[in-house]
ModelCIF file with pLDDT and N, C-alpha, C, O atoms, coordinates in Angstrom:
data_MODEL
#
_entry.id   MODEL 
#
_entity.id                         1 
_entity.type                       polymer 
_entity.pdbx_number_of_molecules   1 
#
_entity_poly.entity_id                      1 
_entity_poly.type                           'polypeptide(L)' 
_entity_poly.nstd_linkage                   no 
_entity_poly.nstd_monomer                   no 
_entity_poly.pdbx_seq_one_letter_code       
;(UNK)(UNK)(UNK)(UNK)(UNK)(UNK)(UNK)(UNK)(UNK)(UNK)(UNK)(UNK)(UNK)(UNK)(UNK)(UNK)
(UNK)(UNK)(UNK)(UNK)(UNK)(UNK)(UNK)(UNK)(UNK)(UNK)(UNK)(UNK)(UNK)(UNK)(UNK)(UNK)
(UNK)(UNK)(UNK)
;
_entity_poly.pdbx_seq_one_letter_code_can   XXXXXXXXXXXXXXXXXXXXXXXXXXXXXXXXXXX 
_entity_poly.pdbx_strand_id                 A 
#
loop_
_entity_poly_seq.entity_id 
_entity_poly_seq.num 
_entity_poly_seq.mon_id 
_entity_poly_seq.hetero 
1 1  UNK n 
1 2  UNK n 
1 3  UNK n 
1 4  UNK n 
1 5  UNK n 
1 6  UNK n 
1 7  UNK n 
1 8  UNK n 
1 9  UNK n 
1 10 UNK n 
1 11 UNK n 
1 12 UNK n 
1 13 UNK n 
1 14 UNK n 
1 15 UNK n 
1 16 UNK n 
1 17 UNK n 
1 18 UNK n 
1 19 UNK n 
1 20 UNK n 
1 21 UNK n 
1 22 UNK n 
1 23 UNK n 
1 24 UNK n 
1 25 UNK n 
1 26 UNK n 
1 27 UNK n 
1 28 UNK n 
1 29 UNK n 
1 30 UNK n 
1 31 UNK n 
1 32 UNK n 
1 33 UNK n 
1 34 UNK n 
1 35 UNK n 
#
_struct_asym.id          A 
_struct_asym.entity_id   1 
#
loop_
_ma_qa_metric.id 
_ma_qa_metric.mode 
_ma_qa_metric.name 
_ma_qa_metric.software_group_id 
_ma_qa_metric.type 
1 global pLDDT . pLDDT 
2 local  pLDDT . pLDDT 
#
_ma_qa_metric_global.metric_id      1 
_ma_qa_metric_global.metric_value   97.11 
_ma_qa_metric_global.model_id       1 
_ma_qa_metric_global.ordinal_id     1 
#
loop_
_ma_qa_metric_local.label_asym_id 
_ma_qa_metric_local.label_comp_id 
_ma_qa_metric_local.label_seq_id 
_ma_qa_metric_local.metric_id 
_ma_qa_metric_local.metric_value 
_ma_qa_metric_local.model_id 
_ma_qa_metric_local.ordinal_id 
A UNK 1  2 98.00 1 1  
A UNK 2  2 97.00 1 2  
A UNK 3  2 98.00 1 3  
A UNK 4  2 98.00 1 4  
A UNK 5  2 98.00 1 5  
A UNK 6  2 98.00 1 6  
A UNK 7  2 98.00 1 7  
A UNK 8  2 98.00 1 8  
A UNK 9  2 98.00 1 9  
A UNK 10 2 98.00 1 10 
A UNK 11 2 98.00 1 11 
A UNK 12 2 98.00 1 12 
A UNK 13 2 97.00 1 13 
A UNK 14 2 96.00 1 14 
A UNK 15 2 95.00 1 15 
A UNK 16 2 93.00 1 16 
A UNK 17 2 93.00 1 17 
A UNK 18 2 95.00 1 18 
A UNK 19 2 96.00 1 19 
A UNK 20 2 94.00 1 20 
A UNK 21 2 96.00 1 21 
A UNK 22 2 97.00 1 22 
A UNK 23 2 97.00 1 23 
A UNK 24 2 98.00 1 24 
A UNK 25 2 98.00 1 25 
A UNK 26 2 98.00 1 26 
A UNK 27 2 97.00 1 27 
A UNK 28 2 98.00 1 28 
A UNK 29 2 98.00 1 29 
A UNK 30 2 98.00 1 30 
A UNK 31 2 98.00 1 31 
A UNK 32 2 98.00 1 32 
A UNK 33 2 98.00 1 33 
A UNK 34 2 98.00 1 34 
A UNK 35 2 98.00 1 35 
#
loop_
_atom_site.group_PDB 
_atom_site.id 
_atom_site.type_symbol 
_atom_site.label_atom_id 
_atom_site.label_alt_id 
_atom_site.label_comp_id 
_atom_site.label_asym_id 
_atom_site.label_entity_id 
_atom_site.label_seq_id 
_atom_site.pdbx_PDB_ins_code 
_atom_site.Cartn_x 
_atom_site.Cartn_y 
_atom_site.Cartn_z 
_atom_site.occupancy 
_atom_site.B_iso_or_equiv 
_atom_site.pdbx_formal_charge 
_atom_site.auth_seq_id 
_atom_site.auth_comp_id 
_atom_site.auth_asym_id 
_atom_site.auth_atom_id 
_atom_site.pdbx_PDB_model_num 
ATOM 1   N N  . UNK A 1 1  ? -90.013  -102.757 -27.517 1.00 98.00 ? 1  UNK A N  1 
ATOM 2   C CA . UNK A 1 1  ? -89.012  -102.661 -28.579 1.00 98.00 ? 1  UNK A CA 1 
ATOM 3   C C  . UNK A 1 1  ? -89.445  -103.357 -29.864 1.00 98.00 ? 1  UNK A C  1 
ATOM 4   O O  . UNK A 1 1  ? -89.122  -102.927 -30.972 1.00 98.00 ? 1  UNK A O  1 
ATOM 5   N N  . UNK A 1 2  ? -90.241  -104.525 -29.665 1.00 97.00 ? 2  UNK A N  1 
ATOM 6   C CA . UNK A 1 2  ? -90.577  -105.153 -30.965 1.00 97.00 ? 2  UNK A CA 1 
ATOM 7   C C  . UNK A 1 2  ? -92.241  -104.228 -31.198 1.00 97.00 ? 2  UNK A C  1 
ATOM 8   O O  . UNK A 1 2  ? -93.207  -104.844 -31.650 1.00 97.00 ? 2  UNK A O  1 
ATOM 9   N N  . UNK A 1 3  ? -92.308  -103.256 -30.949 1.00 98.00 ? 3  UNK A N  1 
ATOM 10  C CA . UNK A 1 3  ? -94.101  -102.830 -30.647 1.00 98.00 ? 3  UNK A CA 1 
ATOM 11  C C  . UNK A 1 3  ? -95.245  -103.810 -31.054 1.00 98.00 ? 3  UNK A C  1 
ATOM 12  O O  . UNK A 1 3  ? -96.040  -103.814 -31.994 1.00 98.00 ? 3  UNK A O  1 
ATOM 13  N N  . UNK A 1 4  ? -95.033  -104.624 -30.012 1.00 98.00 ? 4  UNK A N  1 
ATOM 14  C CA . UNK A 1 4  ? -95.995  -105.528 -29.772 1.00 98.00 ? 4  UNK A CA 1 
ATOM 15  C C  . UNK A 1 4  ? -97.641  -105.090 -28.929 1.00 98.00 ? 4  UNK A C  1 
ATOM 16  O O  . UNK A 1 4  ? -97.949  -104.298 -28.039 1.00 98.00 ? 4  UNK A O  1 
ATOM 17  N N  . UNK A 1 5  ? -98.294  -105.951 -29.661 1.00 98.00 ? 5  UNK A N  1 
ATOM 18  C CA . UNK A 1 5  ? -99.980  -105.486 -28.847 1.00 98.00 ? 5  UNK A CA 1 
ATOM 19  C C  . UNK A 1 5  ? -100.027 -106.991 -28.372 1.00 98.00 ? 5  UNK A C  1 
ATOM 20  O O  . UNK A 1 5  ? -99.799  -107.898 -29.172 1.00 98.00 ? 5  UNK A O  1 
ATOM 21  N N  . UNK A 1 6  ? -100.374 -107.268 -26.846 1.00 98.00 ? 6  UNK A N  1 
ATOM 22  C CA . UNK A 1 6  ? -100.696 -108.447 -26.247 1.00 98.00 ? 6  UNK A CA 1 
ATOM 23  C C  . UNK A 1 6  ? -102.468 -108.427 -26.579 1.00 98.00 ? 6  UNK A C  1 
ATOM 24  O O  . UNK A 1 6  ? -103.381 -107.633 -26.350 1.00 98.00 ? 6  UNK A O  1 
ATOM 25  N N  . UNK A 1 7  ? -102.360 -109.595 -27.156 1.00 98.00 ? 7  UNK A N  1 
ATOM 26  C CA . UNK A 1 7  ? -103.739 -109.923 -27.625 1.00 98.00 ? 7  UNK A CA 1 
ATOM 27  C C  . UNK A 1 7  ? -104.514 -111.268 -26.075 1.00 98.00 ? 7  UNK A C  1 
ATOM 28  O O  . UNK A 1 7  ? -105.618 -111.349 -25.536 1.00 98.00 ? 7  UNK A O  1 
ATOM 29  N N  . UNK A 1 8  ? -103.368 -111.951 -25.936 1.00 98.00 ? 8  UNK A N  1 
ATOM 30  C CA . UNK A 1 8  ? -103.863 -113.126 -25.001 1.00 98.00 ? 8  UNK A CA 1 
ATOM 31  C C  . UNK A 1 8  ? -102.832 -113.190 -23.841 1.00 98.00 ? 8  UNK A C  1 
ATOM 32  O O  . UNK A 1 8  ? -101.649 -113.189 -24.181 1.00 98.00 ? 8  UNK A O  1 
ATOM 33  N N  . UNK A 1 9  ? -103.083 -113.238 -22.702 1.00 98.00 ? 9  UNK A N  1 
ATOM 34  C CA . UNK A 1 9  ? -102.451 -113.627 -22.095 1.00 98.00 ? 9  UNK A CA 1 
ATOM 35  C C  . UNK A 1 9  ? -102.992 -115.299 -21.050 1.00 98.00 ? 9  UNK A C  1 
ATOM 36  O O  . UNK A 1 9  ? -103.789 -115.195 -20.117 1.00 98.00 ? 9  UNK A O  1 
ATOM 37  N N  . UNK A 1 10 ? -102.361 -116.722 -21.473 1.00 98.00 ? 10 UNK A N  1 
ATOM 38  C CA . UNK A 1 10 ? -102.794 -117.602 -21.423 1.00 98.00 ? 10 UNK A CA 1 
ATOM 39  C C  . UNK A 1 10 ? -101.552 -118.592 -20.526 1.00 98.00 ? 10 UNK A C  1 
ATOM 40  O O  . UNK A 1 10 ? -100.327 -118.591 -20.646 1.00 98.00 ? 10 UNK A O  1 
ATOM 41  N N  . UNK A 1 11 ? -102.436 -119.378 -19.632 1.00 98.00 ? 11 UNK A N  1 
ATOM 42  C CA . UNK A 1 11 ? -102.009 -119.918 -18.595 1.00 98.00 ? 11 UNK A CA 1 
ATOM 43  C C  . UNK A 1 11 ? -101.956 -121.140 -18.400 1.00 98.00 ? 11 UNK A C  1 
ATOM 44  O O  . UNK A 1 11 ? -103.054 -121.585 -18.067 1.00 98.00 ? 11 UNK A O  1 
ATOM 45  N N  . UNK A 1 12 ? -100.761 -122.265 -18.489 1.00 98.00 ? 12 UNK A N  1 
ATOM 46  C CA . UNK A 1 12 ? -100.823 -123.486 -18.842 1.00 98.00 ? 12 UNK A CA 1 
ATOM 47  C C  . UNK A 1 12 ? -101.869 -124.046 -17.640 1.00 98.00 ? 12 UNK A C  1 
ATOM 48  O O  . UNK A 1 12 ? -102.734 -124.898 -17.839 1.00 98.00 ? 12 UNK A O  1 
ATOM 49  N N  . UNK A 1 13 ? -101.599 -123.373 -16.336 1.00 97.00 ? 13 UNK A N  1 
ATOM 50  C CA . UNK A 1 13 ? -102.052 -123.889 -15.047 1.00 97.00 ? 13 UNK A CA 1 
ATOM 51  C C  . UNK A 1 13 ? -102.540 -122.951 -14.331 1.00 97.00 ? 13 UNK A C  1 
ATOM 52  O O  . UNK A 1 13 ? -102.569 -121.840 -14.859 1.00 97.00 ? 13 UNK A O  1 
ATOM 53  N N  . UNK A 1 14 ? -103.008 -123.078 -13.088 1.00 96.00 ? 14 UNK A N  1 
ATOM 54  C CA . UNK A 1 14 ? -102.897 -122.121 -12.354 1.00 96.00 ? 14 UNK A CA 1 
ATOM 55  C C  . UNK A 1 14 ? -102.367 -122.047 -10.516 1.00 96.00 ? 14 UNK A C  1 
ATOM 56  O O  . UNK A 1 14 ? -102.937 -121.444 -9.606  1.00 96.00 ? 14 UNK A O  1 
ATOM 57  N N  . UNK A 1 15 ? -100.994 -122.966 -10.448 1.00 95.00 ? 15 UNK A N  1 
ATOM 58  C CA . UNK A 1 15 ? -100.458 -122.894 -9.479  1.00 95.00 ? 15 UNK A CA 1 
ATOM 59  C C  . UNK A 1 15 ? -99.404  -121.522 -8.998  1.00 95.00 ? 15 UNK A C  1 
ATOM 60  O O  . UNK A 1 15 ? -98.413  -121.474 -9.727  1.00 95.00 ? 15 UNK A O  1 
ATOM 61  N N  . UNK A 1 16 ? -99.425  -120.787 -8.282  1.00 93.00 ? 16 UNK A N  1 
ATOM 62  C CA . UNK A 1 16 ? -99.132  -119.779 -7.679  1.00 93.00 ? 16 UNK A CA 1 
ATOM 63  C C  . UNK A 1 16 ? -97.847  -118.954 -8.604  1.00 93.00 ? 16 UNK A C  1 
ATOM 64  O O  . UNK A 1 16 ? -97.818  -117.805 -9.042  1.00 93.00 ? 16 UNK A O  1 
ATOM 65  N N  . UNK A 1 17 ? -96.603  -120.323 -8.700  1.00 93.00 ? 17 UNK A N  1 
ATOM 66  C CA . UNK A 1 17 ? -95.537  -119.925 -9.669  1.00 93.00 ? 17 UNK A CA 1 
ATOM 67  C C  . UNK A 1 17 ? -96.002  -119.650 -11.300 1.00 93.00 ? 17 UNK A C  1 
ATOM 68  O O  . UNK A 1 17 ? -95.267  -119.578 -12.285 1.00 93.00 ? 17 UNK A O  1 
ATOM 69  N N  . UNK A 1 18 ? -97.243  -119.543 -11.234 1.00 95.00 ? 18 UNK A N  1 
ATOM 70  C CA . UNK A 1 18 ? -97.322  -119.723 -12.834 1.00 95.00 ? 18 UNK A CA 1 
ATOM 71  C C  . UNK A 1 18 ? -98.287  -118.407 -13.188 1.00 95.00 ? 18 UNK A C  1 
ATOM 72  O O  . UNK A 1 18 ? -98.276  -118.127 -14.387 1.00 95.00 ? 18 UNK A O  1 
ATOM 73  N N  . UNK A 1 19 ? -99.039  -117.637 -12.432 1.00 96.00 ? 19 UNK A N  1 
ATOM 74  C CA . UNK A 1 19 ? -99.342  -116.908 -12.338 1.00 96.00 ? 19 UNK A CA 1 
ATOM 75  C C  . UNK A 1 19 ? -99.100  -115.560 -11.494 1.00 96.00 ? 19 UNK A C  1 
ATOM 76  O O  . UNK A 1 19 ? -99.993  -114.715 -11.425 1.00 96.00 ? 19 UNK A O  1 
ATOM 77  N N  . UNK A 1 20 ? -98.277  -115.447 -11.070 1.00 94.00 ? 20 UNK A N  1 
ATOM 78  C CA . UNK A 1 20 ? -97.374  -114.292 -10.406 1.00 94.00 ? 20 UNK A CA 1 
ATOM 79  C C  . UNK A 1 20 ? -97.149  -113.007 -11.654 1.00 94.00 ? 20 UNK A C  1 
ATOM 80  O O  . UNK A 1 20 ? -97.342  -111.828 -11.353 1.00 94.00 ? 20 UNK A O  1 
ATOM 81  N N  . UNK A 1 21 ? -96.903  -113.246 -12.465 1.00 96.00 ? 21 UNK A N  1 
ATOM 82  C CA . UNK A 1 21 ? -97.190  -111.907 -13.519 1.00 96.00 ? 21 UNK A CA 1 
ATOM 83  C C  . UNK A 1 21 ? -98.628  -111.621 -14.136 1.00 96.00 ? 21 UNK A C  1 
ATOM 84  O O  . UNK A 1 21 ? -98.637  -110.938 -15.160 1.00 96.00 ? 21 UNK A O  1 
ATOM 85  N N  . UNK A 1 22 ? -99.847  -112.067 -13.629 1.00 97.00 ? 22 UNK A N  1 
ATOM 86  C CA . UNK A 1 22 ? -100.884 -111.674 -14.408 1.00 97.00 ? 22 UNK A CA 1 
ATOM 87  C C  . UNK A 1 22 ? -101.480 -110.582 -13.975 1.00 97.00 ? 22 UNK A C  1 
ATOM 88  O O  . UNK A 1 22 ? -101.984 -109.830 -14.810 1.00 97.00 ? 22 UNK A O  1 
ATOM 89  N N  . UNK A 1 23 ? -101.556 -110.222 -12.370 1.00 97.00 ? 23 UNK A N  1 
ATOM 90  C CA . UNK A 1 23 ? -101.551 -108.598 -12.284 1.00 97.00 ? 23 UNK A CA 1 
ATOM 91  C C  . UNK A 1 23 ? -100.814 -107.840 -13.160 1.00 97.00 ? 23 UNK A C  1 
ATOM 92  O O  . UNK A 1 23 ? -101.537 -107.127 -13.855 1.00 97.00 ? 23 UNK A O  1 
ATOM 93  N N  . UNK A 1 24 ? -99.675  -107.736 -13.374 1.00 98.00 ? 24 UNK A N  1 
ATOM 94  C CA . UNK A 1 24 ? -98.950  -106.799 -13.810 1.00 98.00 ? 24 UNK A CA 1 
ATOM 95  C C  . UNK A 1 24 ? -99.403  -106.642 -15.184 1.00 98.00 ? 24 UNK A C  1 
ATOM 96  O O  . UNK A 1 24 ? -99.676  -105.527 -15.629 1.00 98.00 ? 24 UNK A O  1 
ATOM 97  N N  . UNK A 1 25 ? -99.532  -108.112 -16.146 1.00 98.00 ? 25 UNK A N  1 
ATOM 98  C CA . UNK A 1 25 ? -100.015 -108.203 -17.481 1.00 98.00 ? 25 UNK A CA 1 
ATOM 99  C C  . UNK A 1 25 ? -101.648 -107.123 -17.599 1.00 98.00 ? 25 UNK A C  1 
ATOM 100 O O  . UNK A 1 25 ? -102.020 -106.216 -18.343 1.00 98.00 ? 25 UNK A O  1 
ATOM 101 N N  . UNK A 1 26 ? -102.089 -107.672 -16.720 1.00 98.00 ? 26 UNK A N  1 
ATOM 102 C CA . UNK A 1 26 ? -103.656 -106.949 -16.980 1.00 98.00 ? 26 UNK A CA 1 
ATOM 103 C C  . UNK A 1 26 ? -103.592 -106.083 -16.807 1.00 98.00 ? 26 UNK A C  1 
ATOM 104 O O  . UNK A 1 26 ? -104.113 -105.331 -17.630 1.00 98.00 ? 26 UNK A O  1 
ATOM 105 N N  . UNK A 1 27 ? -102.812 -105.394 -15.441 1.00 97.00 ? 27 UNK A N  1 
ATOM 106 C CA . UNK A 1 27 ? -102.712 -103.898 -15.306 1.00 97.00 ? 27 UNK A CA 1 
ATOM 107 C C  . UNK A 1 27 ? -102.110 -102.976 -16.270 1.00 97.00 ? 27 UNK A C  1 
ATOM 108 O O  . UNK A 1 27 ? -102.454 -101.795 -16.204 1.00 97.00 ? 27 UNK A O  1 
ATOM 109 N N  . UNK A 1 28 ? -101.115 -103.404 -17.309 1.00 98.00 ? 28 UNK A N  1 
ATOM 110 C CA . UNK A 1 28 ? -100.335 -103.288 -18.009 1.00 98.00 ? 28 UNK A CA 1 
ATOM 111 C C  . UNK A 1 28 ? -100.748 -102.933 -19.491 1.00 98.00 ? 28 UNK A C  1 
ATOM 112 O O  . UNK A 1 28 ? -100.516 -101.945 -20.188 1.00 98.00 ? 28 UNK A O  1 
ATOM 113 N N  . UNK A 1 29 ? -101.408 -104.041 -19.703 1.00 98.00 ? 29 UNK A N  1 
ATOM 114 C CA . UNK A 1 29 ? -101.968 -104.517 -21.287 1.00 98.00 ? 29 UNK A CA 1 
ATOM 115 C C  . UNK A 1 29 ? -103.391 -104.307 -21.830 1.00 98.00 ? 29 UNK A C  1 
ATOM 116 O O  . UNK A 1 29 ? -103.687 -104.010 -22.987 1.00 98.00 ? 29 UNK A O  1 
ATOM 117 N N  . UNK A 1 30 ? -104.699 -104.634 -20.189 1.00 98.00 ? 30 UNK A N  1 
ATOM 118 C CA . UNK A 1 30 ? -105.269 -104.606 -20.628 1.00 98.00 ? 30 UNK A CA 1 
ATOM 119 C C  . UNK A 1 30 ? -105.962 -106.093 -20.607 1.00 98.00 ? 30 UNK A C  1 
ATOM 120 O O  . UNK A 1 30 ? -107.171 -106.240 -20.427 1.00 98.00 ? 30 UNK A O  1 
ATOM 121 N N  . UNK A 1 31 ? -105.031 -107.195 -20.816 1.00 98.00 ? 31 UNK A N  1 
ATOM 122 C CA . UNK A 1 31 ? -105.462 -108.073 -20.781 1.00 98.00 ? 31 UNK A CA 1 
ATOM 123 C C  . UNK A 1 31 ? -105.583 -109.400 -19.838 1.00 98.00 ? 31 UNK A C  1 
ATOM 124 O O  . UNK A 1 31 ? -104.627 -110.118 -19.545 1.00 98.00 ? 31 UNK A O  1 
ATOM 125 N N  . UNK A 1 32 ? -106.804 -109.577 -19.457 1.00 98.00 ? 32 UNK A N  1 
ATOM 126 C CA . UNK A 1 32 ? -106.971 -110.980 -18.412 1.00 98.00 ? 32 UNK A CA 1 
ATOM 127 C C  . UNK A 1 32 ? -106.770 -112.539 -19.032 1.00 98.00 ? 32 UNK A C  1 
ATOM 128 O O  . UNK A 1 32 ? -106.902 -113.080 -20.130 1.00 98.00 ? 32 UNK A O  1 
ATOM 129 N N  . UNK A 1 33 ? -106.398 -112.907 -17.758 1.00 98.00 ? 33 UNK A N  1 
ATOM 130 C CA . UNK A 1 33 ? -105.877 -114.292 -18.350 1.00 98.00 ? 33 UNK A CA 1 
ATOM 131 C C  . UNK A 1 33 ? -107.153 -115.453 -18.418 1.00 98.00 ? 33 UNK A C  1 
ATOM 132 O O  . UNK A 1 33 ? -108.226 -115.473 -17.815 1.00 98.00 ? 33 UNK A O  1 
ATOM 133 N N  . UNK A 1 34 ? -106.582 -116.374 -19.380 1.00 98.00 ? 34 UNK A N  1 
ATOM 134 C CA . UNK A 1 34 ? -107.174 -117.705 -19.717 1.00 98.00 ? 34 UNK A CA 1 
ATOM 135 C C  . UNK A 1 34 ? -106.866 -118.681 -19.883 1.00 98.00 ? 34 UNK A C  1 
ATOM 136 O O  . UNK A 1 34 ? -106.156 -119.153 -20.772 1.00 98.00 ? 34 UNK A O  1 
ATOM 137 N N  . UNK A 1 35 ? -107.661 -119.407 -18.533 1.00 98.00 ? 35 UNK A N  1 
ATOM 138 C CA . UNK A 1 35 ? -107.191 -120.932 -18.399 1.00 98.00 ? 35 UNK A CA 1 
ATOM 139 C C  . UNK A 1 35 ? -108.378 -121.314 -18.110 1.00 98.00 ? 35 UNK A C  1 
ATOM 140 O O  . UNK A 1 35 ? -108.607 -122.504 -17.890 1.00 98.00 ? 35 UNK A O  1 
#
């Protein structure tokens, strides 16, 4: 709705609750995460 392009998708941590959406993001967007 806002037509947004995900440029980063970035990860304070990487304990289980904190990364549970990054499949979906990458599969999604395109983009892998960084931590």
């Amino acid at each position: 709705d806002n037509n947004l392009t995900v440029r980063h998708l970035l990860n304070t941590h990487l304990h289980l609750d904190h990364v549970l959406g990054n499949a979906f993001v990458e599969r999604t967007y395109g983009v892998k995460a960084e931590a």
